[in-house]
N, C-alpha and C. Protein backbone atom coordinates (compact mmCIF):
# COMPACT_ATOMS: atom_id res chain seq x y z
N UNK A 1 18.19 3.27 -10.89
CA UNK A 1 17.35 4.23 -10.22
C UNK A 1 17.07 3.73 -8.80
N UNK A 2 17.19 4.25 -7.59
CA UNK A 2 17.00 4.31 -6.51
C UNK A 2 15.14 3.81 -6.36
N UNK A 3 15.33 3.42 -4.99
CA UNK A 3 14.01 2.83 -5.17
C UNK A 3 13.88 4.37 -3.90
N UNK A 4 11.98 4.84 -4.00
CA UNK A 4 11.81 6.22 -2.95
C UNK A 4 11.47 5.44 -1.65
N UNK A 5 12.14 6.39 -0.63
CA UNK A 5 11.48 5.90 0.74
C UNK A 5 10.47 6.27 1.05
N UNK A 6 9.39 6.02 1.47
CA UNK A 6 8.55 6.67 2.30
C UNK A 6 8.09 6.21 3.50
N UNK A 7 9.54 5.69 4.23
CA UNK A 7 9.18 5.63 5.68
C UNK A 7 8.91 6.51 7.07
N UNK A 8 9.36 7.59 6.25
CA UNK A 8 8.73 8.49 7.46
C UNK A 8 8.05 9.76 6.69
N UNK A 9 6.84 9.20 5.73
CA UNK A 9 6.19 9.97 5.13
C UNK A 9 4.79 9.72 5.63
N UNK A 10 4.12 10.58 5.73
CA UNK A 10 2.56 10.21 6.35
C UNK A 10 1.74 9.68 5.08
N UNK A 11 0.95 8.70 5.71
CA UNK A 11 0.11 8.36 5.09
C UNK A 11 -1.25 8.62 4.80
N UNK A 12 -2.02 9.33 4.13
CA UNK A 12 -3.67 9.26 4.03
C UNK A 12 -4.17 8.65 3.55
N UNK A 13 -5.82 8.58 3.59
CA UNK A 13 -6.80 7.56 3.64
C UNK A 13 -7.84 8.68 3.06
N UNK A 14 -8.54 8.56 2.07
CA UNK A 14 -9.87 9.44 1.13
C UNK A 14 -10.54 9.45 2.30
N UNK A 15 -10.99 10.78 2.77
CA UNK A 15 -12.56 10.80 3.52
C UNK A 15 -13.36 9.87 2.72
N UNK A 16 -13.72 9.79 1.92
CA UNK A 16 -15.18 8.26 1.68
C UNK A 16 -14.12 7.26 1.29
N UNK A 17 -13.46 6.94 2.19
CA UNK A 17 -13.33 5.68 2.91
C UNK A 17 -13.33 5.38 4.43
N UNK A 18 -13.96 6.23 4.93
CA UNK A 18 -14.32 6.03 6.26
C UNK A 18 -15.55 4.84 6.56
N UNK A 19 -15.26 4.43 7.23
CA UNK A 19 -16.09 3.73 8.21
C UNK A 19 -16.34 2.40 7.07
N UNK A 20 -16.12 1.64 6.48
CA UNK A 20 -15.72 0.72 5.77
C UNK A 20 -14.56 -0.40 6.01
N UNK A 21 -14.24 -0.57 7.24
CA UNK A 21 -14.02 -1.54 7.63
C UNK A 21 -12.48 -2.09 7.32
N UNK A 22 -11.70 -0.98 6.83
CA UNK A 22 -10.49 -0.49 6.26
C UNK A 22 -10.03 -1.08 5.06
N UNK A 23 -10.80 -1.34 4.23
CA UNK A 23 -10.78 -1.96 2.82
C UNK A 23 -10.33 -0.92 1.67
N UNK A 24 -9.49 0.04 2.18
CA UNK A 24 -9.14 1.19 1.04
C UNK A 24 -7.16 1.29 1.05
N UNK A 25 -6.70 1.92 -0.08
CA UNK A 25 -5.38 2.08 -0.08
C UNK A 25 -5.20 3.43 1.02
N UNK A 26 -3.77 3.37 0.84
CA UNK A 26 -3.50 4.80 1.94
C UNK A 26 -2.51 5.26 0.95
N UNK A 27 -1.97 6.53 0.84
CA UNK A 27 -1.32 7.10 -0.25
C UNK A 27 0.04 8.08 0.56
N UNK A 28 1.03 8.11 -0.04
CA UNK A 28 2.06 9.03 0.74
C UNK A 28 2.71 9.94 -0.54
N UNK A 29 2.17 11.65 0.05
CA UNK A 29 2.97 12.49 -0.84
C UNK A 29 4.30 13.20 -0.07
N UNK A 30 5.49 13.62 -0.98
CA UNK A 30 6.43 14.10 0.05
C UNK A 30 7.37 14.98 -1.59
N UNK A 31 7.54 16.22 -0.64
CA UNK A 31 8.17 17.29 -1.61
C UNK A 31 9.30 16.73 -2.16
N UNK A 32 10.25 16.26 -1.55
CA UNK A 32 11.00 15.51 -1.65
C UNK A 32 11.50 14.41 -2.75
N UNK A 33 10.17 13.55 -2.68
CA UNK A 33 10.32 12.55 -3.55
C UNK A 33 9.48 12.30 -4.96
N UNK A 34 9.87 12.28 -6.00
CA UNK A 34 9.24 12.68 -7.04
C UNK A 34 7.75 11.21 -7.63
N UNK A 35 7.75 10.84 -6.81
CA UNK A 35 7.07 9.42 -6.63
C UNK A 35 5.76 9.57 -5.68
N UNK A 36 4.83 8.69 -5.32
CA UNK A 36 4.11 8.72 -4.67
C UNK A 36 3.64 6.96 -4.18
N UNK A 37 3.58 6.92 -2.79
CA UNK A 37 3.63 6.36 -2.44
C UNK A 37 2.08 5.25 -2.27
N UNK A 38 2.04 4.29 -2.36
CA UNK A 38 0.80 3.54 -2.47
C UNK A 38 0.80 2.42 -1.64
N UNK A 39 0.29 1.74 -0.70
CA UNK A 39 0.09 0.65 0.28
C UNK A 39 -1.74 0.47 0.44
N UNK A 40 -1.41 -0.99 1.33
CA UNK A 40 -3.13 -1.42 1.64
C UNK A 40 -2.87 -1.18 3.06
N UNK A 41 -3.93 -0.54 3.37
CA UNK A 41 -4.59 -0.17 4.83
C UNK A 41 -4.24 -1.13 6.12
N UNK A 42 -4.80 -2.11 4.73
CA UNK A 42 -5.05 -3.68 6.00
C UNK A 42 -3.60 -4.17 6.18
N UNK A 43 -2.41 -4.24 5.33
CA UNK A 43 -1.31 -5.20 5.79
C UNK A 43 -0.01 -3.36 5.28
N UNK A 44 -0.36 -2.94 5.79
CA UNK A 44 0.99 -1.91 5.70
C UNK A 44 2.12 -2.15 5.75
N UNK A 45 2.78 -3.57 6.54
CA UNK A 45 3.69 -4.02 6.91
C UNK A 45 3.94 -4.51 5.41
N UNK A 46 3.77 -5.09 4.58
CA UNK A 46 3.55 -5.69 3.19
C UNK A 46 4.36 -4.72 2.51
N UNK A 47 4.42 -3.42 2.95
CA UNK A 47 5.36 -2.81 1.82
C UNK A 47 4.20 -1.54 0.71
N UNK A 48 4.99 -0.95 0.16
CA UNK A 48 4.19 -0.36 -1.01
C UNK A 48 4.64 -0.03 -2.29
N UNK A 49 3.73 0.62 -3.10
CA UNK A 49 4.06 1.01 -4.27
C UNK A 49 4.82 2.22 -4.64
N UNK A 50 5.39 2.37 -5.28
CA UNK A 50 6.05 3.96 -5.84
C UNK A 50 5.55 3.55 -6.94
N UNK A 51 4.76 4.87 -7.46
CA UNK A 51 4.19 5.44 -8.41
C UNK A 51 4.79 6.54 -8.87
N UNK A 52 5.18 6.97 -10.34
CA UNK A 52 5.56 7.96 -10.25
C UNK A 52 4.72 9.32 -10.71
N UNK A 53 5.00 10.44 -10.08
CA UNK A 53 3.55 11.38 -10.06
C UNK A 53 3.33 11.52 -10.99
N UNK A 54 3.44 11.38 -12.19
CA UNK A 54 2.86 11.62 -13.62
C UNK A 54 1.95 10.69 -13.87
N UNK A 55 2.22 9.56 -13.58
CA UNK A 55 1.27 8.14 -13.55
C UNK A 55 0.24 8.42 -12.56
N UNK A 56 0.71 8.88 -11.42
CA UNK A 56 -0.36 9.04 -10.05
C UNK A 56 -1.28 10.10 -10.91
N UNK A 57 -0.65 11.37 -11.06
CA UNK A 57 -2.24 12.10 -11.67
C UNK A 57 -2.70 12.35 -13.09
N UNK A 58 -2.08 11.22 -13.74
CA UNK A 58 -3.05 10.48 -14.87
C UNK A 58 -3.87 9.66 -14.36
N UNK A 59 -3.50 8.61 -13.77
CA UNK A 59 -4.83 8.06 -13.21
C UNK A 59 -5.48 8.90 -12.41
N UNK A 60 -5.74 9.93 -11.33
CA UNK A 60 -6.66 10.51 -11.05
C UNK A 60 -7.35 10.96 -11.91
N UNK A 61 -7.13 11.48 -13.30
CA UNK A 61 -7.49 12.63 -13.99
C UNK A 61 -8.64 11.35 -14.70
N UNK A 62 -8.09 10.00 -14.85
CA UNK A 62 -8.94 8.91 -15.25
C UNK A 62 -10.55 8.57 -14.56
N UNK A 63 -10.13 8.63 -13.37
CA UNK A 63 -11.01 8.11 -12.18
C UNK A 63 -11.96 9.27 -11.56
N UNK A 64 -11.55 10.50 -11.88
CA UNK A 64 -12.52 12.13 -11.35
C UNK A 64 -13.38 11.80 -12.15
N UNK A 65 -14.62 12.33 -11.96
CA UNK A 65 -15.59 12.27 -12.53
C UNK A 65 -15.36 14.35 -13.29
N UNK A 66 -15.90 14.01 -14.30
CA UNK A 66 -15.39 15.35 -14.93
C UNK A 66 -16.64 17.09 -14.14
């Protein structure tokens, strides 16, 4: 299996993680790639995670408050 790129995928950052001193992940979605992309704020250069979206929104569905 191919590993996903997401080098020229944008990255976001949760509104409440603002102003915190950049201590949050940044996340990359892309139609494209059936994966989702996961990195730290602080060392981006470090590389990231592929997640794959079934995993990505099981854990959201974990972490929402109902």
């Amino acid at each position: 299996m191919a590993t996903p790129n997401f080098t020229r995928a944008t990255w976001i950052t949760s509104s409440y993680s603002a102003g915190n001193g950049g201590n949050c992940v940044e996340v990359a979605l892309t139609a494209r790639v059936p994966s989702v992309g996961v990195r730290d704020s602080k060392d981006r250069d470090a590389g990231y995670l592929a997640v794959p979206s079934s995993a990505w929104r099981a854990f959201l569905r974990g972490v929402t408050p109902s």
